[in-house]
Protein backbone atom coordinates (compact mmCIF):
# COMPACT_ATOMS: atom_id res chain seq x y z
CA UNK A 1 1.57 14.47 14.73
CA UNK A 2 -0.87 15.26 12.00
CA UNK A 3 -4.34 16.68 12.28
CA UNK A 4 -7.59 15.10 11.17
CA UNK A 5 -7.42 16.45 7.15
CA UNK A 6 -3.94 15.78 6.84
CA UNK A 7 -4.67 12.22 8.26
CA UNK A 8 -7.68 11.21 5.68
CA UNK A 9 -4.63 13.19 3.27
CA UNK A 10 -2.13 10.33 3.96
CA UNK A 11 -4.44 7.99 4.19
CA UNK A 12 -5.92 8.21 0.74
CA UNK A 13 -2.27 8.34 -0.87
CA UNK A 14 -1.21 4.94 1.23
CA UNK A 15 -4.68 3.34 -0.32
CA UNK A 16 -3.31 4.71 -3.56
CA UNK A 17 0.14 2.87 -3.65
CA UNK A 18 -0.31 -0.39 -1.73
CA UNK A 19 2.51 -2.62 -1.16
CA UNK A 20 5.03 0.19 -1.16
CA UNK A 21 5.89 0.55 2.03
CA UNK A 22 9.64 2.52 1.60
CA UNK A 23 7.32 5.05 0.00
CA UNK A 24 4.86 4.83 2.35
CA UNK A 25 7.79 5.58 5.36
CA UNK A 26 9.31 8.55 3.05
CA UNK A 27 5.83 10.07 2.97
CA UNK A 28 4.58 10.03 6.23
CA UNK A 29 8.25 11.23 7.13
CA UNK A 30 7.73 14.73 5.19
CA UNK A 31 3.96 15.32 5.84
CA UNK A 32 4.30 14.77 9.31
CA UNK A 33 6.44 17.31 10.11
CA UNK A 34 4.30 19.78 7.66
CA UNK A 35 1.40 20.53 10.80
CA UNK A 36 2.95 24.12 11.52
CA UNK A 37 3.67 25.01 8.24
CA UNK A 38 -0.01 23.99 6.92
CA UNK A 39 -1.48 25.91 9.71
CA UNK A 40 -0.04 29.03 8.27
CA UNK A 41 -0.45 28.21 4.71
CA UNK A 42 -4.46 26.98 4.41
CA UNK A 43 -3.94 26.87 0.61
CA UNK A 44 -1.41 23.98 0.20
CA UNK A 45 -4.23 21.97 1.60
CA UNK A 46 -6.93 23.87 -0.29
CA UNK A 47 -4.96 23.30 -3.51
CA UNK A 48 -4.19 19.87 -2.56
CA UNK A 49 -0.90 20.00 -2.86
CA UNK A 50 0.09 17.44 -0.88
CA UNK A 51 -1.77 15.25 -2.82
CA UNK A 52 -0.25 16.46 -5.88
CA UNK A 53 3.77 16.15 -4.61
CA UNK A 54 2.92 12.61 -3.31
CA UNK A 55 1.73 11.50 -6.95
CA UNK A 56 4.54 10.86 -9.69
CA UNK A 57 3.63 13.10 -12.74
CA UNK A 58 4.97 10.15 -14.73
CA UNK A 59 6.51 6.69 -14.05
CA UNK A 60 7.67 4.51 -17.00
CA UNK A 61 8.01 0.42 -16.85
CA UNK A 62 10.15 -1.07 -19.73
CA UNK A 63 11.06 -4.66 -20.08
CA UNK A 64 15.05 -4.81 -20.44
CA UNK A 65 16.34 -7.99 -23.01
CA UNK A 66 19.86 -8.66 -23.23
CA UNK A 67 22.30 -11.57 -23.90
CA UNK A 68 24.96 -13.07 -21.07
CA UNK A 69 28.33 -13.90 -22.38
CA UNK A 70 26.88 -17.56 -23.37
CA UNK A 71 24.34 -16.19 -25.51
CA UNK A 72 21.71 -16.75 -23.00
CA UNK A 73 18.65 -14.30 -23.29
CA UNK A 74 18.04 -12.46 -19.76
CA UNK A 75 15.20 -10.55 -19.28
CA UNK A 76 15.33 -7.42 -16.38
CA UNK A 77 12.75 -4.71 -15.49
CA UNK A 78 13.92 -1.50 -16.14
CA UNK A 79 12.09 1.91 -14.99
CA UNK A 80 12.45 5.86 -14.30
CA UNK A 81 10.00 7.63 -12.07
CA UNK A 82 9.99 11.27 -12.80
CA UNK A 83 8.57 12.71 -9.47
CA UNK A 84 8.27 16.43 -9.67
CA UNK A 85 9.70 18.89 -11.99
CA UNK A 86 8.43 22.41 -10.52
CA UNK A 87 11.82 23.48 -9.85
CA UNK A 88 13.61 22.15 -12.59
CA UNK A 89 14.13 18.91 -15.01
CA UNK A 90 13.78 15.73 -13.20
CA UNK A 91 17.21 15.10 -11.51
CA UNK A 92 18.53 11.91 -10.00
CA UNK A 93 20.18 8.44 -10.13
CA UNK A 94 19.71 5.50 -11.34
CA UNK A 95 20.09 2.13 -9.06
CA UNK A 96 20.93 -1.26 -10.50
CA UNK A 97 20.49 -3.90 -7.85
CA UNK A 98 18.04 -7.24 -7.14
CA UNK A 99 16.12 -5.36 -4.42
CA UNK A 100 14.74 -2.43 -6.73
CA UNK A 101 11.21 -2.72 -6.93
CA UNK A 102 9.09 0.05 -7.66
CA UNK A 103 8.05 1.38 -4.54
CA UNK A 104 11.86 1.57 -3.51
CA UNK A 105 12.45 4.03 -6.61
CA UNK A 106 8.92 6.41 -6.14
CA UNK A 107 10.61 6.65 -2.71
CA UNK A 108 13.88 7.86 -3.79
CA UNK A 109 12.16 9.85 -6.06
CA UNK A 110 10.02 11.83 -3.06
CA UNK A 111 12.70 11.78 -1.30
CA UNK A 112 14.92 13.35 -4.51
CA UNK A 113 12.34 16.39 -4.82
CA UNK A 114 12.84 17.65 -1.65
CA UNK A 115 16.51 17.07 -1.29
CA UNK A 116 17.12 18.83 -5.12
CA UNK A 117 15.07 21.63 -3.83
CA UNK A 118 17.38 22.28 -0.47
CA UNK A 119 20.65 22.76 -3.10
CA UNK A 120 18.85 25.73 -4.56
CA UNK A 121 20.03 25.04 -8.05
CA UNK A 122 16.84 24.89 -9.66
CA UNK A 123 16.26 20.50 -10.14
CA UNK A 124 13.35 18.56 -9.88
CA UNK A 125 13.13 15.20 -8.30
CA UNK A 126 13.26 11.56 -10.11
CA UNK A 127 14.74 8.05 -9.80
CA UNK A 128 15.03 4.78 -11.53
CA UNK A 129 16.88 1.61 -12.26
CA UNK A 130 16.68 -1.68 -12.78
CA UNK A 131 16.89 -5.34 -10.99
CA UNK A 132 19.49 -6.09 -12.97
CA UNK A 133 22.84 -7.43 -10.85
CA UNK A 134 25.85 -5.93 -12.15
CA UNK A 135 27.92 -8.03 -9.44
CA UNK A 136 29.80 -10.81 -10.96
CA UNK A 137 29.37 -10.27 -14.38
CA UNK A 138 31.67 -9.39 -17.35
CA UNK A 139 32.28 -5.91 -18.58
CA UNK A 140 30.83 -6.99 -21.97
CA UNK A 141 27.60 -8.21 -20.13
CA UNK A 142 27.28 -4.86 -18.34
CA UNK A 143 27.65 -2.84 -21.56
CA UNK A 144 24.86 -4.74 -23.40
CA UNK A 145 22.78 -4.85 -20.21
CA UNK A 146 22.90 -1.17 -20.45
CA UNK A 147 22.88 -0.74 -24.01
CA UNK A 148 19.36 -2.52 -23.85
CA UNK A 149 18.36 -0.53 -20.87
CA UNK A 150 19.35 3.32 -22.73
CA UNK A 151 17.57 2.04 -25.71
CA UNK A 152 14.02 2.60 -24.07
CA UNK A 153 15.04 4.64 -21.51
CA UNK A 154 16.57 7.63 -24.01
CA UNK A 155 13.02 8.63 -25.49
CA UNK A 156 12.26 10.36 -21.99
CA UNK A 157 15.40 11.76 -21.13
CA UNK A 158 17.10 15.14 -22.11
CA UNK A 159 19.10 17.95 -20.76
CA UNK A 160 16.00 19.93 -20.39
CA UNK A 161 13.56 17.38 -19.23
CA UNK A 162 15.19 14.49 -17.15
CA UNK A 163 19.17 14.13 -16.15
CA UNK A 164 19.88 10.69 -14.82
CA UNK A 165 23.41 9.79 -12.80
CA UNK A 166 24.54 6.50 -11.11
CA UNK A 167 23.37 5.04 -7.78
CA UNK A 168 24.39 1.71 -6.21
CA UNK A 169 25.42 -0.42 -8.80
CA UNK A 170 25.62 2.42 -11.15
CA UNK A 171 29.13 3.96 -11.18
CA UNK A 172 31.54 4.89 -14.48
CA UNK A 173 31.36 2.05 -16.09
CA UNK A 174 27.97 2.18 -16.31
CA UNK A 175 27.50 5.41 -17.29
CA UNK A 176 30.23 5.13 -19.68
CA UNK A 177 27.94 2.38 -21.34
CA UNK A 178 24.79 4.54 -20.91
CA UNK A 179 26.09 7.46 -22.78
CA UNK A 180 27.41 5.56 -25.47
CA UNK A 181 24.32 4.01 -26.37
CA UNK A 182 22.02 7.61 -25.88
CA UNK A 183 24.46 9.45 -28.05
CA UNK A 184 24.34 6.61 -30.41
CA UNK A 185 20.67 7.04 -30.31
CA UNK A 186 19.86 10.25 -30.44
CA UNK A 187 22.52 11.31 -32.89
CA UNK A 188 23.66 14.39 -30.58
CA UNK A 189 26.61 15.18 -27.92
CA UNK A 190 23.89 15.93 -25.60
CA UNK A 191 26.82 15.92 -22.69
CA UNK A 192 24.39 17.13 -19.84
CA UNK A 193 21.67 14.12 -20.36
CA UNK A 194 23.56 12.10 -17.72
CA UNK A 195 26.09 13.17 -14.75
CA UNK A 196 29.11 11.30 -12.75
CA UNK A 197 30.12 11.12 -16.28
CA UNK A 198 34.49 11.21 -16.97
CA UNK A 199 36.39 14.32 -16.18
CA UNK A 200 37.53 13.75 -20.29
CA UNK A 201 34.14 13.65 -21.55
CA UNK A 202 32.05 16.01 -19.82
CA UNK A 203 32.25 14.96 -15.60
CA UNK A 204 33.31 17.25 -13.19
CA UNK A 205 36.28 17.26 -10.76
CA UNK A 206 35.21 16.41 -7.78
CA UNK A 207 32.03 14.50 -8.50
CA UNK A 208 33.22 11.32 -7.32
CA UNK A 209 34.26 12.50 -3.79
CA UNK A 210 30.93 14.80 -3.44
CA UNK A 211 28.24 12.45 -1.79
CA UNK A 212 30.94 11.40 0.98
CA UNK A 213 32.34 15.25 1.23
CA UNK A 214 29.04 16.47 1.36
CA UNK A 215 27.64 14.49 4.12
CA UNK A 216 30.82 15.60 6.37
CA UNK A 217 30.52 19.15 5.82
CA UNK A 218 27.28 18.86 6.68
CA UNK A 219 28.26 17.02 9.90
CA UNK A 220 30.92 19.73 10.37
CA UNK A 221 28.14 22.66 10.48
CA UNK A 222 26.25 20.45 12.82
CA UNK A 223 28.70 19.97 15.36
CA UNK A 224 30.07 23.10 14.85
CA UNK A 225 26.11 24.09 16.04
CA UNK A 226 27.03 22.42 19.25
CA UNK A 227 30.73 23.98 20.06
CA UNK A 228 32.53 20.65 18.62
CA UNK A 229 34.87 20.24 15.60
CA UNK A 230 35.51 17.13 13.84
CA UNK A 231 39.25 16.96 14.81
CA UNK A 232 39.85 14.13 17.64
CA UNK A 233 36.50 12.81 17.58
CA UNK A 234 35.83 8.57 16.50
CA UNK A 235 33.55 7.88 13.62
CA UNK A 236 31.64 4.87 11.85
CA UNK A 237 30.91 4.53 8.81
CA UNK A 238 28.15 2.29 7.07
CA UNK A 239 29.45 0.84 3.90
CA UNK A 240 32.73 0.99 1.81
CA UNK A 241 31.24 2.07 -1.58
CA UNK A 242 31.73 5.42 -2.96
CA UNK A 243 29.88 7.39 -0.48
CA UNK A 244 31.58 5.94 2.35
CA UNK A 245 34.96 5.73 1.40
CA UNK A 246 35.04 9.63 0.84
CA UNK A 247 33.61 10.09 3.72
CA UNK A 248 35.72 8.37 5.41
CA UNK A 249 38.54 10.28 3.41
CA UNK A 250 37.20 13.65 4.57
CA UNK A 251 36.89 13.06 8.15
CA UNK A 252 40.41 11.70 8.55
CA UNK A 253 41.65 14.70 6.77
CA UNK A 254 39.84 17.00 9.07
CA UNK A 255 41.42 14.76 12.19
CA UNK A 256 38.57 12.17 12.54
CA UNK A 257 39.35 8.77 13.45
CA UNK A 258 36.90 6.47 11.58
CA UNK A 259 37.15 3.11 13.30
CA UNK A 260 34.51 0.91 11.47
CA UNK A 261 33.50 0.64 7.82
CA UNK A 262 31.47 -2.75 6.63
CA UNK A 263 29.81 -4.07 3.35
CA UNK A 264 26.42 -6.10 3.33
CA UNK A 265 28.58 -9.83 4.67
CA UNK A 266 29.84 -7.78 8.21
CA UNK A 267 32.01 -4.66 9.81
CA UNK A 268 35.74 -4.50 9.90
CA UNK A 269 36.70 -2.67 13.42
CA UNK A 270 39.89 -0.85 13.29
CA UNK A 271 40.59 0.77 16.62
CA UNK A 272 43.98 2.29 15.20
CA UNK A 273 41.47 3.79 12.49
CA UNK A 274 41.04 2.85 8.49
CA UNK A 275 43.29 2.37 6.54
CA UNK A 276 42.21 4.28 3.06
CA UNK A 277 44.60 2.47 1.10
CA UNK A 278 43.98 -0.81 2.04
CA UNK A 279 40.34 -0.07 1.80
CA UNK A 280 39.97 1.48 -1.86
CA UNK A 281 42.66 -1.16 -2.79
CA UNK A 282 40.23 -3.99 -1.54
CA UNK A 283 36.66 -2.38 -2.47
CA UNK A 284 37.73 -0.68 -5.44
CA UNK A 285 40.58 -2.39 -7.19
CA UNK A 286 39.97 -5.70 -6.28
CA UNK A 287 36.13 -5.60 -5.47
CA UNK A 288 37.08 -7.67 -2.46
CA UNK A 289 34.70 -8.60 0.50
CA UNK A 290 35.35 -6.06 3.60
CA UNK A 291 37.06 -9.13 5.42
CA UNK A 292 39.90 -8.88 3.20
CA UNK A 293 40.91 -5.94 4.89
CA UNK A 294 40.99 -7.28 8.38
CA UNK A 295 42.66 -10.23 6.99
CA UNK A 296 45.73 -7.80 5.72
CA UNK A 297 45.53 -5.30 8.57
CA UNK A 298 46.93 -6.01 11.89
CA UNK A 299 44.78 -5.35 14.84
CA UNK A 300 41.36 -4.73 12.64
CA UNK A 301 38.31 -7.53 13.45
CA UNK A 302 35.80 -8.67 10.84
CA UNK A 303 32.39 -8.69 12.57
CA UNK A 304 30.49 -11.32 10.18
CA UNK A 305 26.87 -10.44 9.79
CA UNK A 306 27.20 -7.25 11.82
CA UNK A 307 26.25 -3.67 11.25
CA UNK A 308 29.04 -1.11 12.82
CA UNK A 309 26.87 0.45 15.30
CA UNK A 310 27.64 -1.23 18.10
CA UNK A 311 31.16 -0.14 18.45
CA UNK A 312 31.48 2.77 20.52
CA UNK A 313 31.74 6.20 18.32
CA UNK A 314 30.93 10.01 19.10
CA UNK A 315 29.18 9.94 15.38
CA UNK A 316 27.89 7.51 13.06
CA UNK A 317 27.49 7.67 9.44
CA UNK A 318 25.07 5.08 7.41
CA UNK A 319 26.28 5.68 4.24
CA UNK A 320 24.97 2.13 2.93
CA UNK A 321 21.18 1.79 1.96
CA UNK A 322 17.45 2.21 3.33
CA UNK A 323 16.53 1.36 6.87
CA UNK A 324 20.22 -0.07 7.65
CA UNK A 325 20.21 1.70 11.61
CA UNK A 326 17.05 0.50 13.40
CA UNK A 327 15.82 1.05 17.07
CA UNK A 328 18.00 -0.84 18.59
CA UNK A 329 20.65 0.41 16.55
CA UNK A 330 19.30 3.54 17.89
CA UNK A 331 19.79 2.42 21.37
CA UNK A 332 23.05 0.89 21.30
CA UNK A 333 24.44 4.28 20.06
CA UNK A 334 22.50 6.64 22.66
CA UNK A 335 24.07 4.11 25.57
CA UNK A 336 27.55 4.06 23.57
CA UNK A 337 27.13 7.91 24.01
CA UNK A 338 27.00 9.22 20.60
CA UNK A 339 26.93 12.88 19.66
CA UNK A 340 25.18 13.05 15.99
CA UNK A 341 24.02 10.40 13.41
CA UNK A 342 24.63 12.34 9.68
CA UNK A 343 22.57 10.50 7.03
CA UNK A 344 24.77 9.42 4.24
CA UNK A 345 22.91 7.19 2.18
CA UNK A 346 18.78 7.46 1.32
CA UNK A 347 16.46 7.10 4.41
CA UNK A 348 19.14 5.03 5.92
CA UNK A 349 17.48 5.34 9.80
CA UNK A 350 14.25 3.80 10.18
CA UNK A 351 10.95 5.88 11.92
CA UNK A 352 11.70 4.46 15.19
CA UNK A 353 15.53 4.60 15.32
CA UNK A 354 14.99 8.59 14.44
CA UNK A 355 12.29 9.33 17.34
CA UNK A 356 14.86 7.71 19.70
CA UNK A 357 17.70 9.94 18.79
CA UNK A 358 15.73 13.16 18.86
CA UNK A 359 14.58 12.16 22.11
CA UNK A 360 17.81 11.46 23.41
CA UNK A 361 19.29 14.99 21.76
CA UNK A 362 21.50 13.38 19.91
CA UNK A 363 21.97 15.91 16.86
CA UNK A 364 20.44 14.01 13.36
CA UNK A 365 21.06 14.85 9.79
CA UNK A 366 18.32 13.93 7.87
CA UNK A 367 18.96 12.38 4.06
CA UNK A 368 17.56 15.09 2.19
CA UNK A 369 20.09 17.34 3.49
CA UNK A 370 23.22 15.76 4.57
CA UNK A 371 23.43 13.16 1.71
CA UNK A 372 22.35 16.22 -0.67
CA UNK A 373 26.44 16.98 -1.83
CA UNK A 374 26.31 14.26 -4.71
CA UNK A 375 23.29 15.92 -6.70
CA UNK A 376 24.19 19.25 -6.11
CA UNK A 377 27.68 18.76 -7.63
CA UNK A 378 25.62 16.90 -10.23
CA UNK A 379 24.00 20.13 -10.78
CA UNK A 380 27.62 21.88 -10.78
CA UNK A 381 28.77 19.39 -13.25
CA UNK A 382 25.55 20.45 -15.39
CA UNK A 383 25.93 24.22 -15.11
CA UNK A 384 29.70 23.07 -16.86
CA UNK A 385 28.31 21.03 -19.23
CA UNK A 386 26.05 24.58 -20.73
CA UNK A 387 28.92 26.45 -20.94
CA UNK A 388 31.66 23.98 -22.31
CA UNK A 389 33.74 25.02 -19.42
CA UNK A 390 36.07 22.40 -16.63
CA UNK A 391 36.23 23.97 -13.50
CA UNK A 392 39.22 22.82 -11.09
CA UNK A 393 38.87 20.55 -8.27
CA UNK A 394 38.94 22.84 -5.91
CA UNK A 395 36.32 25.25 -7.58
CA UNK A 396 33.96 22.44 -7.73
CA UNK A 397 34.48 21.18 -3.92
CA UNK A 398 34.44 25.10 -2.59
CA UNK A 399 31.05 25.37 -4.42
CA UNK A 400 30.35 22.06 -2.36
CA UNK A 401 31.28 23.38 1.02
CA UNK A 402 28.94 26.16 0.61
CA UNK A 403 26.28 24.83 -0.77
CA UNK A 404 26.51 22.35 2.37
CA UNK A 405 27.04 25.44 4.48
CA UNK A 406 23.79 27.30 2.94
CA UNK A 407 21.58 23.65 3.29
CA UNK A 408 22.46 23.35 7.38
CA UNK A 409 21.55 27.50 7.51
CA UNK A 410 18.32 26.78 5.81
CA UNK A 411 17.31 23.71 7.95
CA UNK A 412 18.48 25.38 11.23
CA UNK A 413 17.01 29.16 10.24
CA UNK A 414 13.54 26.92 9.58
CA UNK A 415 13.35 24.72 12.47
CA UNK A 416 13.87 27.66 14.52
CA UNK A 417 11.26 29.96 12.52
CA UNK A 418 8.35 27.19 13.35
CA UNK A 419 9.76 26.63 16.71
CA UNK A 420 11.63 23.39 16.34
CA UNK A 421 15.33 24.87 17.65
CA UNK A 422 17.70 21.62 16.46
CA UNK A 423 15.34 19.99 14.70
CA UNK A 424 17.12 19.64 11.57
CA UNK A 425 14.68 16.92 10.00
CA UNK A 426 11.33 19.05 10.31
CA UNK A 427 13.99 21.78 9.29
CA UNK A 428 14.35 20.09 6.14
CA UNK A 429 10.81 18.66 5.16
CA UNK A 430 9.58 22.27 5.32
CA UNK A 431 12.23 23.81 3.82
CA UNK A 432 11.84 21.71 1.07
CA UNK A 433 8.27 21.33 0.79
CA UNK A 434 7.66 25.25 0.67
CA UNK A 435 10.00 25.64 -2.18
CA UNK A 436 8.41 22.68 -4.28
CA UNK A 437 4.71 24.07 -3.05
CA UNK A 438 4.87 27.39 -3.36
CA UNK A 439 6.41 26.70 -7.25
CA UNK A 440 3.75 24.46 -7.99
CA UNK A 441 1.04 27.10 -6.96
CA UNK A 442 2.73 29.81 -9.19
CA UNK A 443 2.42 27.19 -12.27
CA UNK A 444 -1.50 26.92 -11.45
CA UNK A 445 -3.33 23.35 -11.79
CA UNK A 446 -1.25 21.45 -13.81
């Protein structure tokens, strides 16, 4: 709930961005969960600082003009919203797919601030992309795609001032391409202008696995919150990209049994638990529909059209994209008797499908913190970057398990301090918000 200023607040910034209504979800999210922390901070409102971290301090539009393998001309919209930069440079990916639009990317980019802030190593917030489809096209269209897209996206970009990485339909190929064409450009080895770059030219070790790691660590500390470990317990997981194959990875190495992955044509169901081969052989090597899997695997079911979350688990992972687990989603999994939902992809639970699980107890880990393990190893991979140095795989995932550790301390220790025990989403607004606020008053009205 929200009280009367903080209504007119929300309601003036909705007015402000109409027909954005991802946005308009990730803001009334944040601000309302803010009512106990406004109450004891008067000037956030006074200062209008609400206002202020709901308003992009820049968003850029470019057209994008390339050339198919045919010579065709094809013409894409290409953008970068650079959200907040209090705490640091703007920080976060960028997202080639049909469905970006900009109210998708500002609310990535909200959502970015907050979850940059959580990892404590000093990032600000931003997004962008494009509605270009990388699916299905040659490796010579992708490079030229993105060779057009760096060559007006470069002029706002910098180690200092804005560090992109990849998203969906952003991976290394892609930022292979994107490199090439900055450093082309602007006639430097700037290595840290982009991360999820390769481990020979300036990634990190670990990078790849850190979105999926992240988000189980995470769900470790939670369960481990409620006297459970991971090792015994049945999981599903929401897509078979990166995020969800690691995740998947991690869990069955700490004795999960993940019985349900799926891609956006249906779920595979594998009751004797997933096969990681078989899966990165079929998403990854062959770029395969998920029903290639059940086709090779004995005793696995393709679900066409369905979303895993009706097959019974004790925790659930949507590790896919926006608003994938809904209220009835919500439902089926209190009924199935599910312990925890851990947020692996951006705002992947919708407003309703949340309120149900909180009501129900079942123990939620919001976005912002759970799916926070791929950005912060992004900022690992830039602290590297600064001082020409390769850390090993394990130093790079041991700074990830703690950072995880520290961002579940910090949403518990704040839920509890405004009397919230559990509540690990109002945990993580504030937490968030009062770094980015209280930053923002220090630097005075700008």
């Amino acid at each position: 709930m929200v009280d009367g200023r903080v209504g007119v607040v929300l309601e003036s910034i909705i007015a402000r961005s109409p027909g954005e209504p991802e946005f308009h979800q990730a803001v009334i999210e944040v601000v309302g969960t803010l009512g106990p922390v406004l109450a004891q901070h008067p000037e956030y409102l006074e200062q209008r600082i609400i206002e202020r971290i709901c308003e992009p301090e820049r968003q850029v539009l470019f057209r994008v003009v390339w050339q198919d393998d045919r010579g065709g001309v094809q013409v894409n919209r290409g953008m970068r919203v650079q959200f907040n930069s209090a705490l640091g440079p703007y920080k976060g990916g960028l997202r080639f797919h049909p469905s970006v639009n900009l109210g998708i990317i500002k609310f990535l980019g909200f959502e970015q601030t907050f979850k940059n802030a959580l990892t404590g190593l000093g990032l600000g917030g931003g997004k962008g992309g494009s509605d270009f489809d990388p699916k299905g096209r040659s490796d010579a269209e992708v490079m030229r795609f993105c060779q057009a897209f760096m060559t007006e996206l470069f002029r706002h970009i910098g180690p200092h001032t804005d560090v992109p990485a990849g998203d969906i339909g952003v991976g290394g190929r892609e930022i292979g391409f994107l490199f090439g064409q900055y450093k082309r450009l602007a006639n430097a080895y700037d290595s840290g202008v982009l991360t999820g770059k390769g481990v020979g030219w300036g990634g990190s070790l670990g990078r790849t696995e850190a979105t999926g790691f992240g988000a189980v660590f995470f769900l470790s500390h939670l369960l481990a919150s409620r006297k459970r470990t991971l090792d015994g317990i049945t999981a599903t997981v929401s897509g078979s990209g990166n995020v969800a194959t690691y995740a998947v990875a991690k869990l069955e190495e700490l004795g999960a049994r993940v019985v349900a992955v799926s891609d956006s044509s249906g779920t595979v169901h594998d009751p004797k638990g997933i096969d990681l081969a078989l899966l990165r052989q079929v998403k990854e090597v062959e770029r395969a529909r998920i029903s290639e899997y059940a086709e090779r695997r004995t005793g696995s079911t393709f679900l066409r059209g369905a979303r895993p979350w009706s097959i019974p688990c004790d925790v659930a992972l949507p590790c896919a994209t926006q608003n994938e687990l809904d209220e009835q989603d919500a439902k089926t999994l209190i009924a199935n008797g599910c312990l925890a939902v851990v947020e692996g992809a951006n705002m992947p639970s919708t407003a309703g499908a949340i309120a149900l699980l909180q009501q129900a107890r079942v123990a939620f880990g919001p976005a912002k913190a759970a799916n926070a393990g791929g950005v912060a190893t992004s900022g690992l991979e830039m602290q590297q970057n600064a001082s020409r140095e390769r850390w090993t795989f394990e130093q790079t995932v041991g700074r990830l398990a703690g950072i995880m550790q520290d961002i579940h301390q910090t949403c518990e220790a704040t839920a509890d301090e405004y009397g919230a025990p559990g509540d690990l989403l109002l945990g993580a607004n504030i937490a968030g918000f009062r770094q980015v606020a209280d930053a923002m008053l220090a630097h005075g009205v700008v």
